[in-house]
Structures are given as structure tokens and as C-alpha cells.
N, C-alpha and C. Protein backbone atom coordinates (compact mmCIF):
# COMPACT_ATOMS: atom_id res chain seq x y z
N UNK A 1 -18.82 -44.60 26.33
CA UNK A 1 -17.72 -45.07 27.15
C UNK A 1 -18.20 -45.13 28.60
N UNK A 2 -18.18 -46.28 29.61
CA UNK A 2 -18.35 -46.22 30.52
C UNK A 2 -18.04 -45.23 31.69
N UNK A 3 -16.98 -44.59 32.11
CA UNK A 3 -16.92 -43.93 32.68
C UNK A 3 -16.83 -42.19 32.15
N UNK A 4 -18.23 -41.88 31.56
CA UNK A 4 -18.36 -40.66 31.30
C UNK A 4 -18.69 -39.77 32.55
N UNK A 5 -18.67 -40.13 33.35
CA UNK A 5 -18.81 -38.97 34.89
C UNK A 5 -17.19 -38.73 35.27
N UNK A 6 -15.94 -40.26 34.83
CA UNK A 6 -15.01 -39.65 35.15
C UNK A 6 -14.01 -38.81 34.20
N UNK A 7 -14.62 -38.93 32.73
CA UNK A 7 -14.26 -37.68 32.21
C UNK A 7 -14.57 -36.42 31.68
N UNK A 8 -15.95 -36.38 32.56
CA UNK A 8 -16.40 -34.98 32.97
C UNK A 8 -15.92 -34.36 34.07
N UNK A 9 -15.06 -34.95 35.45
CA UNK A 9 -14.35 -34.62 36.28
C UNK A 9 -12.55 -34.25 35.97
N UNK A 10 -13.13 -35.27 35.03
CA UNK A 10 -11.19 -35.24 34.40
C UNK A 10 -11.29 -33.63 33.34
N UNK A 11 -12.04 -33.48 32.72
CA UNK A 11 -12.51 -32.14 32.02
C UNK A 11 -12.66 -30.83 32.93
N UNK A 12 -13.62 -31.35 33.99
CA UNK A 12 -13.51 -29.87 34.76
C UNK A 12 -12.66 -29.75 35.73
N UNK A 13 -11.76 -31.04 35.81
CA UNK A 13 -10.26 -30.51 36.44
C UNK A 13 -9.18 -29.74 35.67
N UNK A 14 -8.79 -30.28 34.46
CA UNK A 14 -8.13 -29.71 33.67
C UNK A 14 -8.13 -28.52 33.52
N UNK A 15 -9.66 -28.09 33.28
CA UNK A 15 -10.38 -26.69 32.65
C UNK A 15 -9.99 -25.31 33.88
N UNK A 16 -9.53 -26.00 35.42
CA UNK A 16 -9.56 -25.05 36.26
C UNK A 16 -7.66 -24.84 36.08
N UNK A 17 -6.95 -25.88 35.94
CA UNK A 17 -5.69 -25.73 35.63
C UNK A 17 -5.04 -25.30 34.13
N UNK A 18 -5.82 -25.36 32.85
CA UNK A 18 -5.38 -24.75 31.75
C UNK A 18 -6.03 -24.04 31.51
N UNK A 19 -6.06 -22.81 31.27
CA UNK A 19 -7.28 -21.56 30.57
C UNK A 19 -7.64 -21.77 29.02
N UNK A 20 -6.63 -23.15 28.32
CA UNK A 20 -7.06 -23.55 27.34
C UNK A 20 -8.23 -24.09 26.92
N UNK A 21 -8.53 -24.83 28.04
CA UNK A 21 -9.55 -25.85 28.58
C UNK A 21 -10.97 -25.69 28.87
N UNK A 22 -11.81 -24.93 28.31
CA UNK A 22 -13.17 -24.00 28.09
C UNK A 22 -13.73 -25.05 29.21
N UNK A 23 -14.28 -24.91 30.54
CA UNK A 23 -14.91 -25.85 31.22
C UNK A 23 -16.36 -26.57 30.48
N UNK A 24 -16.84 -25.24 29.92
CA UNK A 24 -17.97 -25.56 28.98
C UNK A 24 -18.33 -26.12 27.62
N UNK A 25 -16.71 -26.60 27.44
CA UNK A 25 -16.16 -26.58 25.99
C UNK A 25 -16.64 -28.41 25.74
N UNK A 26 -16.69 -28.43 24.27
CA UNK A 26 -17.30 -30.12 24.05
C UNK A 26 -15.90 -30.65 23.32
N UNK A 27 -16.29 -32.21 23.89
CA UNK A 27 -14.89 -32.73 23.86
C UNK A 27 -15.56 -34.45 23.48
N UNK A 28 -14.46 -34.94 22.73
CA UNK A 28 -14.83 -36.48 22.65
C UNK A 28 -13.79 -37.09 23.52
N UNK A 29 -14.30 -38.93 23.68
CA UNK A 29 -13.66 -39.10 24.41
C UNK A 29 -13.34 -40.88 23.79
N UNK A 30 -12.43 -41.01 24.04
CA UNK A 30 -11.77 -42.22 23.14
C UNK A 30 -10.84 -42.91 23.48
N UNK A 31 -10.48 -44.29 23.44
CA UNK A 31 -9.25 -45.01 23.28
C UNK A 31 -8.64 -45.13 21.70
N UNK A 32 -7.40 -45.53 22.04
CA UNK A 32 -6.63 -46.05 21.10
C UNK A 32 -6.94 -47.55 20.70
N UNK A 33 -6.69 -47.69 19.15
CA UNK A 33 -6.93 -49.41 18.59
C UNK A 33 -8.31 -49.97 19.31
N UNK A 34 -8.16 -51.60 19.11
CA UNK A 34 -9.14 -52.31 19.50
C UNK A 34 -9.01 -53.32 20.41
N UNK A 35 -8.22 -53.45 21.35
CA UNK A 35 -7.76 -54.18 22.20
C UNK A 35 -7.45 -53.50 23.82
N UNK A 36 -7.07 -54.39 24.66
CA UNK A 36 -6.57 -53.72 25.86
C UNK A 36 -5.15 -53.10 25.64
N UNK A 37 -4.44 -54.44 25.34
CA UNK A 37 -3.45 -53.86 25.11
C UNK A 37 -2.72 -52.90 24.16
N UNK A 38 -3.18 -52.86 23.27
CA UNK A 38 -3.11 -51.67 21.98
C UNK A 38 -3.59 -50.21 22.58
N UNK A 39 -4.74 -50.55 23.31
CA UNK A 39 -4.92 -48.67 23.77
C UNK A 39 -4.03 -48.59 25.20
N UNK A 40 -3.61 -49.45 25.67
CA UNK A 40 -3.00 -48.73 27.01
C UNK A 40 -1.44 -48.79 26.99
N UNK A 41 -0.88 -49.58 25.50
CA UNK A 41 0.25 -49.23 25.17
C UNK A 41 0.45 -47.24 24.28
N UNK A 42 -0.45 -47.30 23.05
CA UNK A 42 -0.51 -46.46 22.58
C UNK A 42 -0.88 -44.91 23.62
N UNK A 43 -1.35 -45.36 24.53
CA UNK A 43 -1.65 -44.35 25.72
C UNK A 43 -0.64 -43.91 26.60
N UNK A 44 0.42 -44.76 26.74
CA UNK A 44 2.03 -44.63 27.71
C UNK A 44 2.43 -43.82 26.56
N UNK A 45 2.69 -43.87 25.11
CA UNK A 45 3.62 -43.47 24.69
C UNK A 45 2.91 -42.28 24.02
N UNK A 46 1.88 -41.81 24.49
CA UNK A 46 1.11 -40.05 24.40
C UNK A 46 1.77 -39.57 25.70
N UNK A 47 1.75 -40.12 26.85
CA UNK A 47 1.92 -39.55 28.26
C UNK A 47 3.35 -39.35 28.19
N UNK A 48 4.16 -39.97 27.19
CA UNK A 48 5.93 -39.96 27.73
C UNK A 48 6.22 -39.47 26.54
N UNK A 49 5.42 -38.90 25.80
CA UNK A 49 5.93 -37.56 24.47
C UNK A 49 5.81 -38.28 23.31
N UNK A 50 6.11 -39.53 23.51
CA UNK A 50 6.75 -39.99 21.75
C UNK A 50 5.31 -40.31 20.91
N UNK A 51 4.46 -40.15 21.18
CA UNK A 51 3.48 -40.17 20.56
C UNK A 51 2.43 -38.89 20.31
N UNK A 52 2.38 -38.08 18.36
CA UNK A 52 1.67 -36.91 18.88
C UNK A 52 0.52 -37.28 17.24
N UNK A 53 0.10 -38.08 17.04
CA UNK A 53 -0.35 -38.30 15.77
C UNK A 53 -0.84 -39.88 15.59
N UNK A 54 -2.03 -39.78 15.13
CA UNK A 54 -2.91 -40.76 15.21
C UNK A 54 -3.40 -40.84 13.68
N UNK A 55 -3.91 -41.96 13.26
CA UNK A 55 -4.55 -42.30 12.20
C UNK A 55 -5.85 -43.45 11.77
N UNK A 56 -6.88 -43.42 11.04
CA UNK A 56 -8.18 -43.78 11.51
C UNK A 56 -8.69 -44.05 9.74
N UNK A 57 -9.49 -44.74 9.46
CA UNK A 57 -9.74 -44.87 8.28
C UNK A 57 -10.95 -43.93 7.85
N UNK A 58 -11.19 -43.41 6.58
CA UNK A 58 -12.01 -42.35 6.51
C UNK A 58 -13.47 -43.03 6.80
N UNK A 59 -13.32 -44.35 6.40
CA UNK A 59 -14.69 -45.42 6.24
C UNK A 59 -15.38 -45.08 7.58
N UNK A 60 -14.27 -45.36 8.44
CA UNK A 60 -14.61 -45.41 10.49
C UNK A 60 -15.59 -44.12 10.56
N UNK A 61 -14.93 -43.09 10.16
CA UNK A 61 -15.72 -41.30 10.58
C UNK A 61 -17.00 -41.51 9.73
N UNK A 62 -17.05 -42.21 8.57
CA UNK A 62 -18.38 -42.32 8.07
C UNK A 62 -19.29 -43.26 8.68
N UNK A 63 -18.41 -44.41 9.16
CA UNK A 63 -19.23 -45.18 9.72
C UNK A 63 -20.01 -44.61 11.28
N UNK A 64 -18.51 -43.89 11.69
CA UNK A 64 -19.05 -42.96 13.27
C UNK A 64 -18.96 -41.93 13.02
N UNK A 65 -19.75 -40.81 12.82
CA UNK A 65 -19.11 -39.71 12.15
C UNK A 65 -19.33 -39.20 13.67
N UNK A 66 -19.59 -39.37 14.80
CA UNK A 66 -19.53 -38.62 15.95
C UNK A 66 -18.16 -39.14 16.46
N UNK A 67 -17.41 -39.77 16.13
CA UNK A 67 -16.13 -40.34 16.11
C UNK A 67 -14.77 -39.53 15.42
N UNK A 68 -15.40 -38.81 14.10
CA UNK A 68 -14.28 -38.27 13.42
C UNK A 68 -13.40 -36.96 14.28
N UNK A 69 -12.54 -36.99 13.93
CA UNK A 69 -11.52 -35.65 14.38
C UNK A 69 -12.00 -34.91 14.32
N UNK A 70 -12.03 -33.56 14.86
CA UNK A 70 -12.58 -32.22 14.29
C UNK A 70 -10.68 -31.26 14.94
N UNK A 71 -11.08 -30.45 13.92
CA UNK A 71 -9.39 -29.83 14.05
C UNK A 71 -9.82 -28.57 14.68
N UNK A 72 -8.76 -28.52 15.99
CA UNK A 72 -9.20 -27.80 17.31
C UNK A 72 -9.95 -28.26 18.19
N UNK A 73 -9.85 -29.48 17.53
CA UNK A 73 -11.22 -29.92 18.93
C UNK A 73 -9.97 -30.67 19.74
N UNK A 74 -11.02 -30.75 21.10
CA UNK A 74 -10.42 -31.97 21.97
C UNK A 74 -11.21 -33.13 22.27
N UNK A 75 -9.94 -33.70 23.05
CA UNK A 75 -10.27 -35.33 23.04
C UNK A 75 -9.65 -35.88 24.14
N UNK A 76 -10.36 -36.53 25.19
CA UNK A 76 -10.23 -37.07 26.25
C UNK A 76 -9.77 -38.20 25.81
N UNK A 77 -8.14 -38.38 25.82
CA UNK A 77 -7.54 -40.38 25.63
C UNK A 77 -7.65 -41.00 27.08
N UNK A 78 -8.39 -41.98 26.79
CA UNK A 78 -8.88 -43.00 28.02
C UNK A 78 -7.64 -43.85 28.05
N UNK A 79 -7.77 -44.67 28.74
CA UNK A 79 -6.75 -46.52 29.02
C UNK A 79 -8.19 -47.64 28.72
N UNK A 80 -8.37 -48.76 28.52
CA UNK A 80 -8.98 -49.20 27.60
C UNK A 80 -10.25 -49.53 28.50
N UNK A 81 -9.89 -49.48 29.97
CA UNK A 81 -11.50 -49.74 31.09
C UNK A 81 -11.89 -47.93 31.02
N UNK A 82 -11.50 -46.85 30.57
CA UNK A 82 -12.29 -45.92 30.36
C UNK A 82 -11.59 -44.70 31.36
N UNK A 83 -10.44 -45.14 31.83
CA UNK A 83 -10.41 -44.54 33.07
C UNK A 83 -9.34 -42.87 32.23
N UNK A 84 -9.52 -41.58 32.34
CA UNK A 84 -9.52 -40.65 31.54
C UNK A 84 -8.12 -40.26 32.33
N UNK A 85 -6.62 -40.38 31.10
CA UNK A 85 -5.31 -40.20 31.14
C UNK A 85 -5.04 -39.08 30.60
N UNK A 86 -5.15 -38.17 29.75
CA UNK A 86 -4.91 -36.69 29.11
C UNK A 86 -5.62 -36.40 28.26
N UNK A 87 -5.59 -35.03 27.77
CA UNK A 87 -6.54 -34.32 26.57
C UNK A 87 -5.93 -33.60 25.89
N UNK A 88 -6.00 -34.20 24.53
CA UNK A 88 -5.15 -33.82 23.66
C UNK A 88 -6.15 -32.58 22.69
N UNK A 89 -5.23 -31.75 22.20
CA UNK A 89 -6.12 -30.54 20.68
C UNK A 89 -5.76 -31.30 19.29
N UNK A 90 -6.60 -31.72 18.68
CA UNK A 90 -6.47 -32.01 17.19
C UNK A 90 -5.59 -30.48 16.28
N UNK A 91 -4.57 -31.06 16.35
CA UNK A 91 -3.82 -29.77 15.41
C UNK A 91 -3.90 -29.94 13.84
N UNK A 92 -4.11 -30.95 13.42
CA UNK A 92 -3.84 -31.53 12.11
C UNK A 92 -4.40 -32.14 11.25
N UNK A 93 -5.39 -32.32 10.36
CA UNK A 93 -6.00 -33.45 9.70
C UNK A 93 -5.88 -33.10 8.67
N UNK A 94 -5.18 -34.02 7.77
CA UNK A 94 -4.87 -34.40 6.52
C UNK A 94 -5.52 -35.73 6.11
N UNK A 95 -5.90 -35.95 4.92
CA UNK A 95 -6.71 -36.81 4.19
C UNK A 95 -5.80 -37.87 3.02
N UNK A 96 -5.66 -39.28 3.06
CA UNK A 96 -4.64 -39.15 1.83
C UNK A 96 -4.69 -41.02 1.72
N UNK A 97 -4.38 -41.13 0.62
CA UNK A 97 -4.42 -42.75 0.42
C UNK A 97 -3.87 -43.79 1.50
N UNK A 98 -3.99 -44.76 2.28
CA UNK A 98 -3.26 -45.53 2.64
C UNK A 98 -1.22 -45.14 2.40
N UNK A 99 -1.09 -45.91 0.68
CA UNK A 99 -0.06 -45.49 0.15
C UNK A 99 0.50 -44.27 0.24
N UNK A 100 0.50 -43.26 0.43
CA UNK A 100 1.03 -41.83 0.96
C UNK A 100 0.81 -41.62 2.27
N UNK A 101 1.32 -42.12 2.92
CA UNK A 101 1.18 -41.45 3.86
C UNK A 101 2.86 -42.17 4.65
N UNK A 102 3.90 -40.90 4.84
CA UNK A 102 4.95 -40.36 4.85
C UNK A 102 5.83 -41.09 6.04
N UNK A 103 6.83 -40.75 5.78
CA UNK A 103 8.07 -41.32 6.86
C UNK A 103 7.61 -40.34 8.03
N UNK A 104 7.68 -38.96 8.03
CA UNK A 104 7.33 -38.36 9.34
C UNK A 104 6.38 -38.57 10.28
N UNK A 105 5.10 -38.97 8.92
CA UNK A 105 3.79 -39.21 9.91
C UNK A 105 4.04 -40.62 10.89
N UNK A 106 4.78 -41.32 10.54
CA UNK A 106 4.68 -42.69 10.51
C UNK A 106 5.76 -42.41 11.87
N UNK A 107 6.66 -41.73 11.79
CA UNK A 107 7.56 -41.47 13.21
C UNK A 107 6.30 -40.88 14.22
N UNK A 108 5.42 -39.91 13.87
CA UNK A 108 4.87 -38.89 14.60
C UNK A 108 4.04 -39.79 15.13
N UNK A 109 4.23 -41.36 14.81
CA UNK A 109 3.05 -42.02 15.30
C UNK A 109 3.49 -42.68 16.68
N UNK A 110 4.79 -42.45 16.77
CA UNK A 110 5.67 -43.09 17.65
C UNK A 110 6.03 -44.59 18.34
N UNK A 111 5.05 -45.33 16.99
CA UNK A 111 4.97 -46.36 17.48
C UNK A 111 5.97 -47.16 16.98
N UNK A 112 6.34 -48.71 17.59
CA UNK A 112 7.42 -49.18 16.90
C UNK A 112 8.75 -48.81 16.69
N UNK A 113 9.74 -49.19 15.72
CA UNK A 113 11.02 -48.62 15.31
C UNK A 113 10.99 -47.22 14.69
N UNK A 114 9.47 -46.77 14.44
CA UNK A 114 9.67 -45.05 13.97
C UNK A 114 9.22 -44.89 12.56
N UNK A 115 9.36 -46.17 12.08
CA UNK A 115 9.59 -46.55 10.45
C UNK A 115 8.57 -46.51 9.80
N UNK A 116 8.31 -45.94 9.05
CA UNK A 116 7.05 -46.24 7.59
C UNK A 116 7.11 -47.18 7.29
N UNK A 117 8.50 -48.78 7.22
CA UNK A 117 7.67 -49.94 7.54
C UNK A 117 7.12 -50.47 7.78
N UNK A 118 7.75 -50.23 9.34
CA UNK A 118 6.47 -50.62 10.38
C UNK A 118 5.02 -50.10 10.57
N UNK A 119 5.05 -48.99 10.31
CA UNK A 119 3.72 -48.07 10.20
C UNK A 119 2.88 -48.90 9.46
N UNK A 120 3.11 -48.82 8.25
CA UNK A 120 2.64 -49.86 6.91
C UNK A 120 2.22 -51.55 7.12
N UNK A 121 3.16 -51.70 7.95
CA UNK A 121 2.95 -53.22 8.50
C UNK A 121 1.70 -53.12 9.70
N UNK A 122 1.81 -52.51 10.81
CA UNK A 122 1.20 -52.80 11.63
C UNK A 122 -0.42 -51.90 11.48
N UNK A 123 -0.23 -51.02 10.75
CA UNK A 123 -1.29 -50.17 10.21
C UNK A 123 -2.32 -51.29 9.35
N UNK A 124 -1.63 -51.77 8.23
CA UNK A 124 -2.09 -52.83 7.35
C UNK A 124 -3.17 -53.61 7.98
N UNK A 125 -2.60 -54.46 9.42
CA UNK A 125 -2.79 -55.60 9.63
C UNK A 125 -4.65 -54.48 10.37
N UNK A 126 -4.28 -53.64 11.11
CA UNK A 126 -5.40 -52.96 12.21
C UNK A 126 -6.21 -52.37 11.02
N UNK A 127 -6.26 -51.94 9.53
CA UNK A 127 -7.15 -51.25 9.07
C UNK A 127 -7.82 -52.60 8.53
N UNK A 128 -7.15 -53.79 8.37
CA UNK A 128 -7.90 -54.82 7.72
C UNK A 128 -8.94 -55.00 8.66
N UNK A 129 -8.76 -55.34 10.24
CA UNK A 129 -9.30 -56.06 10.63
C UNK A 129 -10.96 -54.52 10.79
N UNK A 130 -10.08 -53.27 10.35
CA UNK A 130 -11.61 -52.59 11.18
C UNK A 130 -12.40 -52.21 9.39
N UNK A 131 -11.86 -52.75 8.51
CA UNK A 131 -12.61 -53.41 7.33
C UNK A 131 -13.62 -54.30 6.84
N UNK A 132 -12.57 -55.37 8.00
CA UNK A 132 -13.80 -56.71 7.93
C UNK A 132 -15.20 -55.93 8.76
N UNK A 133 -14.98 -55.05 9.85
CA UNK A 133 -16.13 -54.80 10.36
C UNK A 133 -17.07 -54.40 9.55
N UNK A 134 -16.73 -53.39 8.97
CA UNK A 134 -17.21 -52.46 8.05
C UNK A 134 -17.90 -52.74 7.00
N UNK A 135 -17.69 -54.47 6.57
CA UNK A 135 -17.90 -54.71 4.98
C UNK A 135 -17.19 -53.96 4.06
N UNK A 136 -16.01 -54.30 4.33
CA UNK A 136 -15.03 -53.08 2.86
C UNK A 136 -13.82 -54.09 2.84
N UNK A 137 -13.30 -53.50 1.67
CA UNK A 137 -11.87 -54.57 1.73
C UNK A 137 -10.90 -53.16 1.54
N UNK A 138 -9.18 -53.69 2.30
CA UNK A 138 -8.60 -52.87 2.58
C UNK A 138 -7.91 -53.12 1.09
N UNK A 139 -6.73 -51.94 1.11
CA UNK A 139 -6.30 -51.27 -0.42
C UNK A 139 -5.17 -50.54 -0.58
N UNK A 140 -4.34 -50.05 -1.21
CA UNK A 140 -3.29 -49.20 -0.70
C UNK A 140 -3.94 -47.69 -1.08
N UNK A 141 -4.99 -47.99 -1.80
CA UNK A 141 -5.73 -46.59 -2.11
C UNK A 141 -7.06 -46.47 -0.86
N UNK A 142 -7.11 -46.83 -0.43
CA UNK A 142 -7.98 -46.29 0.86
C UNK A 142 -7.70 -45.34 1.61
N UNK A 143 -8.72 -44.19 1.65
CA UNK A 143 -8.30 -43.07 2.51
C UNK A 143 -8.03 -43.29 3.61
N UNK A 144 -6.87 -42.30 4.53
CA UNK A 144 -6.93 -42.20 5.74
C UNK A 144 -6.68 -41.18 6.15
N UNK A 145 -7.49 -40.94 7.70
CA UNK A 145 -7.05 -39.87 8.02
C UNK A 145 -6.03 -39.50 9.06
N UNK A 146 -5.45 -38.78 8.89
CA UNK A 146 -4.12 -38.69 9.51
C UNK A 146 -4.62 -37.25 10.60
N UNK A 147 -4.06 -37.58 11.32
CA UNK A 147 -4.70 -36.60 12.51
C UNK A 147 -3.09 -35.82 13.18
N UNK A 148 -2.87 -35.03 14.30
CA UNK A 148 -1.85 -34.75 14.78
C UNK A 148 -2.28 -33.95 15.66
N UNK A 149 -1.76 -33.91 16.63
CA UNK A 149 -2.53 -33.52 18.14
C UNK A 149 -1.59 -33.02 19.21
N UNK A 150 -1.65 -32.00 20.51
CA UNK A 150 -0.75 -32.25 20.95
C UNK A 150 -1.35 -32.18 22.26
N UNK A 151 -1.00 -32.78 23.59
CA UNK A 151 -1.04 -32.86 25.08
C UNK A 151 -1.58 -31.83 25.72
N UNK A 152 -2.55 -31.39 26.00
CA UNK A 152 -2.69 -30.10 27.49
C UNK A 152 -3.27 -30.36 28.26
N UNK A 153 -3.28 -31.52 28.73
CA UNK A 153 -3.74 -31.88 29.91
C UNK A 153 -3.32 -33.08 30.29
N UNK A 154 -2.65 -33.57 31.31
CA UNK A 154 -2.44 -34.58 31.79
C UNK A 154 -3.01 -34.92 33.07
């Protein structure tokens, strides 16, 4: 990510204001989706609460495995030029088909009307396209991983 000096500043600011925040502690650092606008929408609605849960295809962590969640870890969420907005703790990772995966998670995602419709719909359309990358075809049996996280640092 381009601006890794500013979220090593954004890290050892945090680290002097939360005692959560190990200054020495290792952290990834990431946007949301694949677009501008997809990570700096999904990024407002981490900063204004309604967003505490993320989801990623298991293929992606194999494909990046320096990418995958680690539970307890943290994670510097960027805006999509890199510029470092909060740091969230992985509280949660659950593993589970496409098809299962729940009305709550799908609220906890905060995106949209809230709905496991929509989840399903707009999920659908973003795991296809990071499929085609991949060489894989998408499925309702494709793992995903379901992550859940919460804010300590803004």
C-alpha cells in the first residue's frame, strides 16, 4: 500500500492513546472491495458504527495468505488512495459456504438495507468478479470467510 509511513504514524499514534495498541505490535493494512468507491463508502460506514464485519473468499487468503484475517489481530482500514482512517481487532472468523451465511452476518455487514438479500446480491456480484481473477468459478458452495471486528482506533 502506498502510504505505509502513514500508517506507521497512524499506528504509533494510536498506540500512545490506547494501551490496547502494542506500539510494537504487527498489524495489516487494507482497504475495503475493489474500487474507489466501494472502499471509501464501506470505510464511512466502519467510522459511523454501522459497519463491524467483513467478508472475503477463502480462495483470496490462499491466493494472499499475507492478506488473510488472523483473530486478534489488527488492521489498519485505509480510504482507497491509502490514507489510514481506523484500526480495527479481528474478533471473529468463521468459515462457511457462500449459502450459509446468516441474516445477522449480513446486517453486521451494514451494508445496504441490512438484508441477506442484499448481502447475497451484492456479495454475489463482488465474489464473481474476484473469481474471474483467480481462475475459479463462483458457487453457492464456496467458502467464505466471515470475519467480525471491532473499532479502537480512530
Amino acid at each position: 500500500m502506498k502510504s505505509s509511513e502513514a500508517a506507521r504514524a497512524f499506528w504509533k499514534a494510536c498506540s500512545e492513546r490506547n494501551p490496547d495498541v502494542n506500539p510494537g505490535g504487527s498489524y495489516q493494512v487494507w482497504y475495503f472491495g475493489d474500487s474507489r468507491e466501494l472502499a471509501d463508502h464501506l470505510c464511512q460506514l466502519v467510522l459511523q458504527g454501522k459497519k463491524t464485519a467483513t467478508a472475503c473468499l477463502v480462495w483470496e487468503t490462499e491466493f494472499n495468505p499475507d492478506e488473510a484475517p488472523v483473530l486478534n489481530g489488527y488492521s489498519i482500514i485505509t480510504d482507497f488512495d491509502g490514507n489510514p482512517r481506523c484500526i480495527v481487532r479481528t474478533s471473529e472468523i468463521r468459515i462457511m459456504p457462500f449459502s450459509e451465511v446468516d441474516e445477522q452476518f449480513a446486517a453486521d455487514e451494514g451494508e445496504g438495507d441490512l438484508s441477506l438479500e442484499f448481502w447475497r446480491r451484492a456479495h454475489w456480484e463482488y465474489f464473481s468478479r474476484k473469481c474471474k481473477e483467480m481462475g475459479k468459478e463462483a458457487s453457492p458452495s464456496m467458502a467464505v470467510v466471515c470475519e467480525r471486528f471491532e473499532v479502537v482506533c480512530r
